[in-house]
Protein backbone atom coordinates (compact mmCIF):
# COMPACT_ATOMS: atom_id res chain seq x y z
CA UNK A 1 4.44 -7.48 -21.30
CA UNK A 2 3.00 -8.20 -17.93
CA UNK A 3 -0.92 -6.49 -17.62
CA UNK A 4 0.06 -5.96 -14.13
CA UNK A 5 2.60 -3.62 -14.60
CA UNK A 6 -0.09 -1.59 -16.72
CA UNK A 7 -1.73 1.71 -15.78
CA UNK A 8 -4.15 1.53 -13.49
CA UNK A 9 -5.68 4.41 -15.01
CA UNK A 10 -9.15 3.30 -16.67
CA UNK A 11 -8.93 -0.12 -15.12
CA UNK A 12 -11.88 -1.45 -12.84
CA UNK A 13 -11.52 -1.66 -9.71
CA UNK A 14 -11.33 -5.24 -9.46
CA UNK A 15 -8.41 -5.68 -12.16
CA UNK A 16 -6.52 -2.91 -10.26
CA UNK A 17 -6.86 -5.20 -7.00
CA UNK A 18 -5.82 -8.14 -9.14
CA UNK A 19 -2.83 -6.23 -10.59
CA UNK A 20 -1.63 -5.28 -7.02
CA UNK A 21 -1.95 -8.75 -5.54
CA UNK A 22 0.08 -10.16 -8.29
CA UNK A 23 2.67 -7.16 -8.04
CA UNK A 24 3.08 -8.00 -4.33
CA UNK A 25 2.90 -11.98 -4.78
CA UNK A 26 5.80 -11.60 -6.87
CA UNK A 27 7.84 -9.56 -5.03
CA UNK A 28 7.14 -12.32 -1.90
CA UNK A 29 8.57 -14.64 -4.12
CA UNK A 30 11.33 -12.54 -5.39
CA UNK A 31 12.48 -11.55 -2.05
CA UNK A 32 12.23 -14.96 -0.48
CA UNK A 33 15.12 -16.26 -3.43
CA UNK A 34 18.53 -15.44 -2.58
CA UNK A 35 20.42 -13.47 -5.17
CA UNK A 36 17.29 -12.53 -7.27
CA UNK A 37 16.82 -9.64 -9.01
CA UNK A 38 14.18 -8.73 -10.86
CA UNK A 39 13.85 -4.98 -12.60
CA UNK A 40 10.35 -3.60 -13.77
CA UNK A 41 9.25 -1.03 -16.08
CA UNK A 42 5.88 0.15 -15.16
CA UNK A 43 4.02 3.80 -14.49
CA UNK A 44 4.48 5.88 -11.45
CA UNK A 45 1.10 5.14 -10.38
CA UNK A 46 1.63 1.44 -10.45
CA UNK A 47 4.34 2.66 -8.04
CA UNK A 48 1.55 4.92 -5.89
CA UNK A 49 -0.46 1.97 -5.16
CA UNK A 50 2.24 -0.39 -4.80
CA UNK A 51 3.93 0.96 -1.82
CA UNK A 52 2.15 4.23 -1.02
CA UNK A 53 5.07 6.39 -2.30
CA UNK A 54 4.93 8.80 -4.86
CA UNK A 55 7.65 8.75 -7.52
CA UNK A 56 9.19 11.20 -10.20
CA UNK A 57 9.07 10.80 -13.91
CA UNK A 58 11.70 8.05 -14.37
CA UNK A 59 12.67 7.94 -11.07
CA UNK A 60 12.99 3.85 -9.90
CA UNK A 61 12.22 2.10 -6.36
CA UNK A 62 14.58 -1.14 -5.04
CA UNK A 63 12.15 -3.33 -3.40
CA UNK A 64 11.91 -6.06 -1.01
CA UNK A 65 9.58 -7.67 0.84
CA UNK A 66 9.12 -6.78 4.62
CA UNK A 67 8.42 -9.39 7.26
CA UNK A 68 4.77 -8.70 7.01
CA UNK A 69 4.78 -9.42 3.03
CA UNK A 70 4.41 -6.06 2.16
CA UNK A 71 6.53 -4.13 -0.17
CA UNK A 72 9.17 -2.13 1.13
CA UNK A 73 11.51 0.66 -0.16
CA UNK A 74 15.07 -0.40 0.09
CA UNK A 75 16.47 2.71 -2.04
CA UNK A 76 15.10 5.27 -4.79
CA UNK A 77 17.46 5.86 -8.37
CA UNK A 78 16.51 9.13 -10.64
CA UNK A 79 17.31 8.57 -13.94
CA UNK A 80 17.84 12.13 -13.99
């Protein structure tokens, strides 16, 4: 378990701002290793704040990240 990937929902401020800084740290370092893949289970408003997308019940995001650092949507998957 990784507290990042927890719902934001009830959290402070503060630990939210934590969670996301950690969540986009590690997808810098992720995306800067070649042939790295890393897959995350997490809620769809983990997702939200992430990247600024909404998602679908267990619908999944590919992510990179973009020359500015930020995250960025490569592809969607639905499990449905």
């Amino acid at each position: 378990p990784w507290p990042a990937l927890g719902s934001p929902r009830g959290a402070t401020e503060a630990t939210n701002a934590q969670s996301l800084a950690a969540l986009r740290s590690a997808i810098r370092d992720a995306s800067r290793q070649r042939g790295r893949f890393e897959v995350w289970v997490t809620h769809m408003f983990v997702l939200a704040d992430l990247t600024g997308q909404n998602t679908g019940v267990g619908e999944g995001l590919l992510l990179r990240a973009a020359a500015d650092g930020a995250p960025q949507v490569l592809a969607r998957w639905s499990a449905a």
